[in-house]
N, C-alpha and C. Protein backbone atom coordinates (compact mmCIF):
# COMPACT_ATOMS: atom_id res chain seq x y z
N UNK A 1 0.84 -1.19 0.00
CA UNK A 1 0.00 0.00 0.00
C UNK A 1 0.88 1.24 0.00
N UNK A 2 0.94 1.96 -1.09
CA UNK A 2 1.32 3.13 -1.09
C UNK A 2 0.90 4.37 -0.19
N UNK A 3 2.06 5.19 0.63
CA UNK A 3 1.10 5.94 1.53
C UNK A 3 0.83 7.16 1.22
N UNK A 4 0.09 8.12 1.69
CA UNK A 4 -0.10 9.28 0.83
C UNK A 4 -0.09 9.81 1.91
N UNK A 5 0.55 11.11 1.25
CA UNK A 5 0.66 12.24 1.86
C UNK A 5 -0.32 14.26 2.11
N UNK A 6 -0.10 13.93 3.31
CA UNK A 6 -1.55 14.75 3.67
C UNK A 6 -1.13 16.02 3.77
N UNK A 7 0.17 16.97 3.19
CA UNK A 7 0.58 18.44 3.72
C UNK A 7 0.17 18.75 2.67
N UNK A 8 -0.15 18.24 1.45
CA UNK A 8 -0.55 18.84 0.03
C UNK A 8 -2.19 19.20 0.14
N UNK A 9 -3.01 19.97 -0.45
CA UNK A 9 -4.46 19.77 -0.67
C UNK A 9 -4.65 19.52 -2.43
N UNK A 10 -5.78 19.65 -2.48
CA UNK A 10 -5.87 18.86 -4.04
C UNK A 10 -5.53 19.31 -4.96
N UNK A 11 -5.28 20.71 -5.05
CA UNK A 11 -4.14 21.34 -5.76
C UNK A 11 -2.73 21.46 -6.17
N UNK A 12 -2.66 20.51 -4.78
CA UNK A 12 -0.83 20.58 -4.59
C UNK A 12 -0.25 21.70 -3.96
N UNK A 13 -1.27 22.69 -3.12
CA UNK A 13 -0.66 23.37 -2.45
C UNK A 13 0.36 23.04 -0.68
N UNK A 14 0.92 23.35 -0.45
CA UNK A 14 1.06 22.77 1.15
C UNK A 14 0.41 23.55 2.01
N UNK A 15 0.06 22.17 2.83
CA UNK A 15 -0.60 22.89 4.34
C UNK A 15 -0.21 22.05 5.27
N UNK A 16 -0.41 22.48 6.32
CA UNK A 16 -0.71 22.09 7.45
C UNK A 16 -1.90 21.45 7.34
N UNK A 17 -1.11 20.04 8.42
CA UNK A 17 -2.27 19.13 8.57
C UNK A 17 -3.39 19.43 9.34
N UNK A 18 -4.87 18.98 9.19
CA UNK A 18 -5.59 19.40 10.29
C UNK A 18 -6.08 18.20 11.03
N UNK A 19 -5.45 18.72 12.40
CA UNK A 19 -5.56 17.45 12.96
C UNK A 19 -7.12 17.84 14.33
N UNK A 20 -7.57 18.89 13.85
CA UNK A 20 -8.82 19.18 14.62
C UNK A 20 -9.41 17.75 15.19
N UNK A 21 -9.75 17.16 14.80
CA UNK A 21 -10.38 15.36 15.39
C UNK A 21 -10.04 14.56 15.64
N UNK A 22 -8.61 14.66 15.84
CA UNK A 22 -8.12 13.89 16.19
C UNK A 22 -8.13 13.87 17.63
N UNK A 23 -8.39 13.20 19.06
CA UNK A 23 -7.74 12.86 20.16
C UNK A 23 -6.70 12.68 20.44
N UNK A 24 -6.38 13.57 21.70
CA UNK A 24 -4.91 13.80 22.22
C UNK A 24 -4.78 12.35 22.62
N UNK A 25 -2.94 11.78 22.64
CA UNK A 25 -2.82 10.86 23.35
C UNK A 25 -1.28 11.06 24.03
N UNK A 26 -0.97 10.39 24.52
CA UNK A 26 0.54 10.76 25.13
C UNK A 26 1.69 10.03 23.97
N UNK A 27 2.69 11.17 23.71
CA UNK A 27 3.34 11.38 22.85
C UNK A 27 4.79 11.66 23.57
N UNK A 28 5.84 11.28 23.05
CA UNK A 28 7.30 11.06 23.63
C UNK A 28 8.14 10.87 22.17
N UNK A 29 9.23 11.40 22.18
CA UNK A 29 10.70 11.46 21.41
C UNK A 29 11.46 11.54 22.26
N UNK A 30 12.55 10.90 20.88
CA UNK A 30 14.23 10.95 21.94
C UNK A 30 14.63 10.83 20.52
N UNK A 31 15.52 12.08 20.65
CA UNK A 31 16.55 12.19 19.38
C UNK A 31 18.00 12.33 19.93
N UNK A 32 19.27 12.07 19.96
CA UNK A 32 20.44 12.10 19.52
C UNK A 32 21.15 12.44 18.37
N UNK A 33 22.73 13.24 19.02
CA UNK A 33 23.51 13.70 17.76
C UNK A 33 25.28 13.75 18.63
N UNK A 34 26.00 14.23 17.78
CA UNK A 34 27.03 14.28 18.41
C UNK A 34 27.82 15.74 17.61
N UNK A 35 28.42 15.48 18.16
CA UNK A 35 29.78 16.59 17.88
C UNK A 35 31.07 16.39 18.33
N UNK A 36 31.68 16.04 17.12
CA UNK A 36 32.83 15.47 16.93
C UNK A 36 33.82 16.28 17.33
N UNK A 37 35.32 16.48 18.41
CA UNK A 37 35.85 17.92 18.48
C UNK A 37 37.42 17.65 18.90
N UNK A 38 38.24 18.46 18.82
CA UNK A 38 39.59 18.21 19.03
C UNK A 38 39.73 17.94 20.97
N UNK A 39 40.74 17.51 20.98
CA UNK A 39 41.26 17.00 22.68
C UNK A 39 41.01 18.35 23.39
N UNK A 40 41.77 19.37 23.20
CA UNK A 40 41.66 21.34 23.48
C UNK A 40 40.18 21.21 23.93
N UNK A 41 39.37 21.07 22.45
CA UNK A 41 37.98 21.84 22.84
C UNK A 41 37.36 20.51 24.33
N UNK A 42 38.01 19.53 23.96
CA UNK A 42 36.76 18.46 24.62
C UNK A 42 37.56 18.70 26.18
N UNK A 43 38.80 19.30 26.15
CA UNK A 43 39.48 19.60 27.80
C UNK A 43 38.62 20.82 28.43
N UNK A 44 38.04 21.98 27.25
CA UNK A 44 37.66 23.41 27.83
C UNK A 44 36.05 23.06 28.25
N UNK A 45 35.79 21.89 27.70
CA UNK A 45 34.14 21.66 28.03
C UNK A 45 34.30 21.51 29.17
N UNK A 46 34.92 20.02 29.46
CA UNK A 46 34.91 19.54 30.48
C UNK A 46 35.50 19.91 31.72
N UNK A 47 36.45 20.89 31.39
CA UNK A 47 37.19 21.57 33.03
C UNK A 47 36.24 22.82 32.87
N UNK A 48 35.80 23.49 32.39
CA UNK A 48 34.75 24.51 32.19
C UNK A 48 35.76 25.58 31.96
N UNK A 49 36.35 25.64 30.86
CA UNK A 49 37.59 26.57 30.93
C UNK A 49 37.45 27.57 29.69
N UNK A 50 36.63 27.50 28.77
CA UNK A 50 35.91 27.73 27.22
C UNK A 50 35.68 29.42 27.71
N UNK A 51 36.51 30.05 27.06
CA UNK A 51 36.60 31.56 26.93
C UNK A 51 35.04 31.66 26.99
N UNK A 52 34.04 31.46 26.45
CA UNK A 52 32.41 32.02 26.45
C UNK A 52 31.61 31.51 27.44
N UNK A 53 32.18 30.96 28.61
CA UNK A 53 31.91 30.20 29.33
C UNK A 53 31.14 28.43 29.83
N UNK A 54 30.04 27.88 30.35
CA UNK A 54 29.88 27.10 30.43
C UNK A 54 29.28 26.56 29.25
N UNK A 55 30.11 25.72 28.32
CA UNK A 55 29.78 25.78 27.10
C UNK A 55 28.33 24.70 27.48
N UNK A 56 28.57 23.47 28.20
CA UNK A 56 27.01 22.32 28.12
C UNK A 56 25.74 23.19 28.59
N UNK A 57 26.32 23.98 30.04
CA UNK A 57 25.04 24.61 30.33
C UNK A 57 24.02 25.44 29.35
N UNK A 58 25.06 26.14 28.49
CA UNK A 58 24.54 27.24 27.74
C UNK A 58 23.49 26.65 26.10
N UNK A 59 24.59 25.12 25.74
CA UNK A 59 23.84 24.50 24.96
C UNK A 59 22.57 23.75 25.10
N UNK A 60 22.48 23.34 26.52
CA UNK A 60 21.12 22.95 26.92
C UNK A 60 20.02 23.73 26.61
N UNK A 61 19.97 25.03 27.20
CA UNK A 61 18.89 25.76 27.47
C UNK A 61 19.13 26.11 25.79
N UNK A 62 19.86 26.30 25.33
CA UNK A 62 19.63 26.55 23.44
C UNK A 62 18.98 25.30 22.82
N UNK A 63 19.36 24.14 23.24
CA UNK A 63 18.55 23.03 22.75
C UNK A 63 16.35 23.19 23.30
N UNK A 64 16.49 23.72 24.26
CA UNK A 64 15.79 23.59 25.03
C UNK A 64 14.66 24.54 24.58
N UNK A 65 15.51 26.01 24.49
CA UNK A 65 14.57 27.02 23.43
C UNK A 65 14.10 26.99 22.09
N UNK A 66 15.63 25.79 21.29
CA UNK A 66 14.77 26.04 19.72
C UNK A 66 14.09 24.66 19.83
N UNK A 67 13.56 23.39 21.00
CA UNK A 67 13.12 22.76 20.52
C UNK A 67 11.34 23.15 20.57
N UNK A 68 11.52 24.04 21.42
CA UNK A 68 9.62 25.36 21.88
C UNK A 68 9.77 25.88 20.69
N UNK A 69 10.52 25.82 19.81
CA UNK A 69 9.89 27.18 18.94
C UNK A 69 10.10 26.17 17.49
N UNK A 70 10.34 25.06 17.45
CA UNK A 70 9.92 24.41 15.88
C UNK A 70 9.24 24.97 14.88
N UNK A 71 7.66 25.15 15.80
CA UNK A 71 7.05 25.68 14.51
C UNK A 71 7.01 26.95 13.66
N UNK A 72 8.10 27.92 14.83
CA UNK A 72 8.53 28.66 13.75
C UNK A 72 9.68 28.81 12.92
N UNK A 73 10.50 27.34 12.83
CA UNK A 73 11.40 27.15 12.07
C UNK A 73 11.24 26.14 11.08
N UNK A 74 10.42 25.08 11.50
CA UNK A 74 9.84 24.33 10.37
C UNK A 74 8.42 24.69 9.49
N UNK A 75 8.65 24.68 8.40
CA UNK A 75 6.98 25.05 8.07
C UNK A 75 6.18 24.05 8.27
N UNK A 76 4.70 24.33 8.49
CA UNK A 76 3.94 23.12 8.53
C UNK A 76 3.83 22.62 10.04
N UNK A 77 5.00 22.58 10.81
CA UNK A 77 4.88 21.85 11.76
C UNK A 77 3.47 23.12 12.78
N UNK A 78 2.98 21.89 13.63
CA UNK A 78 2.21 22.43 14.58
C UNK A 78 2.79 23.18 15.88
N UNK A 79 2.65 24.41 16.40
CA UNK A 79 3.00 24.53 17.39
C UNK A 79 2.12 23.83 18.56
N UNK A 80 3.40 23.35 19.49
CA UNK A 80 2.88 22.89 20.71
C UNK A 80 2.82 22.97 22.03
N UNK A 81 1.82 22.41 22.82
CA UNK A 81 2.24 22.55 24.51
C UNK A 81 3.19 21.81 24.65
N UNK A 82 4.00 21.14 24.98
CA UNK A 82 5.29 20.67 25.51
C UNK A 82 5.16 20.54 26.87
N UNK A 83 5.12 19.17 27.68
CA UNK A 83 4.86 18.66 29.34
C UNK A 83 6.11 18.93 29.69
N UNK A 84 6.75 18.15 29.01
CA UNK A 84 8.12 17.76 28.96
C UNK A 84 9.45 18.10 28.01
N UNK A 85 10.72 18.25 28.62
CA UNK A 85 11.95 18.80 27.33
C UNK A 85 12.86 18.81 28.16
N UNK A 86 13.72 17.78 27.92
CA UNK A 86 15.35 18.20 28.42
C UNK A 86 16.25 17.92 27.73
N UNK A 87 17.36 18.46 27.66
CA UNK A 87 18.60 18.10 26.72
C UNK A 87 19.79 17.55 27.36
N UNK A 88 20.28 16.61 27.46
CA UNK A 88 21.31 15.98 28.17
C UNK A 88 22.52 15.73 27.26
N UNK A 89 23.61 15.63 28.00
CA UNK A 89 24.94 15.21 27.61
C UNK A 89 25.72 14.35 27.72
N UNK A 90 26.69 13.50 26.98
CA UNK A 90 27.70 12.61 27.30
C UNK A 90 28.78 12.46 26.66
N UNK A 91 30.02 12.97 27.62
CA UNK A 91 31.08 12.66 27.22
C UNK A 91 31.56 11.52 26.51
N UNK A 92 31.92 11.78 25.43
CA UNK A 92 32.32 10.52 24.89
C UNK A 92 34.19 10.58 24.76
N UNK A 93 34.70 9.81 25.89
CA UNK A 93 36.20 10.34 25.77
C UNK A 93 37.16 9.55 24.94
N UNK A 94 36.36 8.15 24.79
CA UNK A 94 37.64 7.68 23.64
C UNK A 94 36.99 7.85 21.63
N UNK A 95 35.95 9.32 21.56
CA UNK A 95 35.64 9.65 20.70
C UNK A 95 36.15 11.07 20.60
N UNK A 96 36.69 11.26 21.38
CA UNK A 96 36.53 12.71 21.62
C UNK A 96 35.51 13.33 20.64
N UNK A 97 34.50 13.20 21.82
CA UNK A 97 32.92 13.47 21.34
C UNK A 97 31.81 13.80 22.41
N UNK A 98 30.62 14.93 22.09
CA UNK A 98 29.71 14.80 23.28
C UNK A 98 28.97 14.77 21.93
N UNK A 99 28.01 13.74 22.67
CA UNK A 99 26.85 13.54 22.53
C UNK A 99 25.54 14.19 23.20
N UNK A 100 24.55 14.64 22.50
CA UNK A 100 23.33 15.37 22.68
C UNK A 100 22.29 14.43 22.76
N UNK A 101 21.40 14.30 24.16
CA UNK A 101 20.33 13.81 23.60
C UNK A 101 19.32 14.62 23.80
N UNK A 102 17.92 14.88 23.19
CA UNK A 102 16.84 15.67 23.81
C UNK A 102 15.84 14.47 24.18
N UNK A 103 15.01 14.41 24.79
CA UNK A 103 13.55 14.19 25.03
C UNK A 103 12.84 15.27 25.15
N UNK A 104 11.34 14.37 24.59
CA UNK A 104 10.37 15.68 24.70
C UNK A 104 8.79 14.74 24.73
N UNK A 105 8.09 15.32 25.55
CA UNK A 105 6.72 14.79 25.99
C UNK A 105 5.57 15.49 25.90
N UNK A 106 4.56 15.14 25.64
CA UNK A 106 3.20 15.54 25.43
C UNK A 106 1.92 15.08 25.44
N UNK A 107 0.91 15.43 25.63
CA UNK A 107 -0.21 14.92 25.57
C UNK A 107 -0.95 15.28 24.39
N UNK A 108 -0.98 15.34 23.10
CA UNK A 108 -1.60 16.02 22.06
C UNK A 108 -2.03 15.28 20.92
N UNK A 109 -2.23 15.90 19.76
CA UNK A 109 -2.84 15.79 18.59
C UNK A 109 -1.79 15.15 17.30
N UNK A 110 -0.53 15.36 17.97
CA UNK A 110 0.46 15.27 17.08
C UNK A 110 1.87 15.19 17.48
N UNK A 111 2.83 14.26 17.00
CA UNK A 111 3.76 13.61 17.13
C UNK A 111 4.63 14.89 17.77
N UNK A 112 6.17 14.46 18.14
CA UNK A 112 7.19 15.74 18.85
C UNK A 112 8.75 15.35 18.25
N UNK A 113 8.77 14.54 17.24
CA UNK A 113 10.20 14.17 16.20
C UNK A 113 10.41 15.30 15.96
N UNK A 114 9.93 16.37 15.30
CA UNK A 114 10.93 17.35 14.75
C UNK A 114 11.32 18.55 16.22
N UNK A 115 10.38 18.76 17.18
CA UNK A 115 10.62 19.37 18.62
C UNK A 115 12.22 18.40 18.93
N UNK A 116 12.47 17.48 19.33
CA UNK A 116 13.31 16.58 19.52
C UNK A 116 14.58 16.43 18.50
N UNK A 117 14.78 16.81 17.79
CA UNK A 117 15.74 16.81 16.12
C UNK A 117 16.08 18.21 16.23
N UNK A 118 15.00 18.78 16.44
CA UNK A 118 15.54 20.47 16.76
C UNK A 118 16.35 20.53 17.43
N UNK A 119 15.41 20.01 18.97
CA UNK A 119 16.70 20.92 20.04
C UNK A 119 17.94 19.94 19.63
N UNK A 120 18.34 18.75 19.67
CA UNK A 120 19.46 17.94 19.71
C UNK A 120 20.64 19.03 18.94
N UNK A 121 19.82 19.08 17.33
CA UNK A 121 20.62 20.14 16.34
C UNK A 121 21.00 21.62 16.71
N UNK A 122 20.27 22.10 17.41
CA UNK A 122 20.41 23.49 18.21
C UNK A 122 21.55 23.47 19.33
N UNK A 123 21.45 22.30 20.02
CA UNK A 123 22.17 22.33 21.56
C UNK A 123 23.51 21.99 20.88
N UNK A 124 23.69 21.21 19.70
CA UNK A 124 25.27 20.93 19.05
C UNK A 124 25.66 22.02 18.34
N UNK A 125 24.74 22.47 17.47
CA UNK A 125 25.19 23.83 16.84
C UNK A 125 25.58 25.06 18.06
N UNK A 126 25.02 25.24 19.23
CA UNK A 126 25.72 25.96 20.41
C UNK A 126 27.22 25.45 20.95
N UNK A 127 27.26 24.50 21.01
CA UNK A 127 28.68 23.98 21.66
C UNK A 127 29.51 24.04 20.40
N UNK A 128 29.36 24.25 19.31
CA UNK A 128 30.35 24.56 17.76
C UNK A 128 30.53 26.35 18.51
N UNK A 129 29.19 27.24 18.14
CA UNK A 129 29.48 28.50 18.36
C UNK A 129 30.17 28.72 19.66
N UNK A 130 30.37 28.24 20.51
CA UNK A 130 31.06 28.55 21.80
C UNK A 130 32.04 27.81 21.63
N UNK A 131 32.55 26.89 21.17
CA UNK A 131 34.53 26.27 20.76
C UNK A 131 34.78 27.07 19.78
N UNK A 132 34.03 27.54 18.82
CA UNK A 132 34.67 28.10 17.19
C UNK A 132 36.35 28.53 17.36
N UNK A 133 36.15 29.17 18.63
CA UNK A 133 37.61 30.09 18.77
C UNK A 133 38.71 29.46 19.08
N UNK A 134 38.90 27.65 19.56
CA UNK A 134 39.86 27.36 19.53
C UNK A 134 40.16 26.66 18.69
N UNK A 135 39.00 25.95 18.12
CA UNK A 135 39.13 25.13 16.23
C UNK A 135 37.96 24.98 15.54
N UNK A 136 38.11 25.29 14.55
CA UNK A 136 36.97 25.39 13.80
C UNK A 136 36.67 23.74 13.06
N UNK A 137 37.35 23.14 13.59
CA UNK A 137 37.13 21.93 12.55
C UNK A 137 36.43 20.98 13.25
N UNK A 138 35.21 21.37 13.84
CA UNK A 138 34.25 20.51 14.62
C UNK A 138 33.17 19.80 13.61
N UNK A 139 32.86 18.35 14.07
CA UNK A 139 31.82 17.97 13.05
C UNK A 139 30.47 17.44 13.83
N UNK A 140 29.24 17.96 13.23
CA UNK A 140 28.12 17.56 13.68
C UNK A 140 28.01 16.03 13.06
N UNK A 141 27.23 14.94 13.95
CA UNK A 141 27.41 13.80 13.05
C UNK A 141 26.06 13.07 13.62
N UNK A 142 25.66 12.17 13.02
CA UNK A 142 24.65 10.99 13.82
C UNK A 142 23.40 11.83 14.48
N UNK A 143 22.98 12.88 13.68
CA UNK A 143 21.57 13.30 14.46
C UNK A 143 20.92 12.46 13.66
N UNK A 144 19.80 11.80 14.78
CA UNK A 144 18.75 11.23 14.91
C UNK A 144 17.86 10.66 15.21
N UNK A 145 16.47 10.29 14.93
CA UNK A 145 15.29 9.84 16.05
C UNK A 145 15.70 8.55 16.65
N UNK A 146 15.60 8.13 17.81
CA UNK A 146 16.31 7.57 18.40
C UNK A 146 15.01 6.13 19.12
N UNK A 147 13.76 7.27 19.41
CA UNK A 147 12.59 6.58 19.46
C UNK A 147 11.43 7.38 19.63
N UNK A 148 10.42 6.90 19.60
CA UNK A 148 9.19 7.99 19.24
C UNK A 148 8.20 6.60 19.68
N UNK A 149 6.84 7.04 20.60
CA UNK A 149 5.87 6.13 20.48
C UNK A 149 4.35 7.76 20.94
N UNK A 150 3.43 6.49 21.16
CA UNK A 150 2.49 7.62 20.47
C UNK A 150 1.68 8.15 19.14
N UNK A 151 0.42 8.22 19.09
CA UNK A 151 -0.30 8.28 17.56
C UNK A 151 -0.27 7.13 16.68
N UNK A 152 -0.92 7.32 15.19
CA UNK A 152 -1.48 6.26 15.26
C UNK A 152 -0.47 5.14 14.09
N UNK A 153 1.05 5.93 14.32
CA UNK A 153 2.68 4.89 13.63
C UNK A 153 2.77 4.07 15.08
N UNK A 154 2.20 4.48 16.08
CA UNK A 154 2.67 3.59 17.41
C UNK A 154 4.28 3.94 17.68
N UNK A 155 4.94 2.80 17.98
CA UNK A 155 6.04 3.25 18.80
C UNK A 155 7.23 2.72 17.81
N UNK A 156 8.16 3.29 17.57
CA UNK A 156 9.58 3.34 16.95
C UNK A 156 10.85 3.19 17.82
N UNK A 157 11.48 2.64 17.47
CA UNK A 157 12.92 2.32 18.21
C UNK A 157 13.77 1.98 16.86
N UNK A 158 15.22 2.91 17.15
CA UNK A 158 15.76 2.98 15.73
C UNK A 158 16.71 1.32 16.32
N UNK A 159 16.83 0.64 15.21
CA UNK A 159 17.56 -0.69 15.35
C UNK A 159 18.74 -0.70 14.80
């Protein structure tokens, strides 16, 4: 069965879906990403030594803000209430790498993958702008949905 897609109307214009009738149900993501970085930058994270200061703290709450504001960075997407949102970190020391994860929770009409993909991409793109100054040769790598359950795809776990 071929699936079709509902952002178009019969014109082929895009819209937003309307999910007016649909019933809320409880809704959850978890996306991951990383950022790949020299020994220097991954010493200034971790001793908190990064000329712009606490570089994780500062990327959290950036993960945290652009994952509230999706819908005005994605088109189409719905803005939402949001229960839940945190952005967490992990050293990865024989990668010299941190890893981003977000979660994000809800009770609604509609899924929270791109809320979750946001912030992950936001909170790594902050820890690039706050190292830039000791190397620029940082790499974003491995963003992605990690798991999602909720609505009516049910529940995902990437394998």
């Amino acid at each position: 069965m071929e699936q079709s897609f509902n952002h178009f109307d019969a014109q082929g214009n895009a819209i937003m879906v309307d999910v007016t009738g649909k019933d809320p149900t409880f809704r959850t993501a978890v996306a991951q990403g990383k950022i790949r970085v020299t020994r220097p930058i991954l010493d200034a994270i971790t001793g908190r030594t990064a000329a712009k200061g606490d570089v994780l703290g500062v990327a959290r709450v950036a993960g945290i803000m652009a994952a509230k504001r999706t819908s005005e960075l994605i088109p189409l997407c719905h803005p939402l209430l949001l229960s839940h949102l945190s952005v967490d970190f992990t050293i990865l020391e024989e990668e010299c790498a941190v890893q981003a994860t977000c979660t994000v929770k809800l009770s609604g009409k509609t899924g929270v993958e791109m809320e979750a993909l946001t912030g992950v991409s936001v909170a790594l793109l902050t820890i690039y702008d706050m190292c830039k100054a000791i190397d620029k040769g940082m790499e974003l790598d491995e963003i992605h949905l990690v798991h999602k359950e909720g609505g009516k795809s049910g529940v995902y776990d990437r394998g």
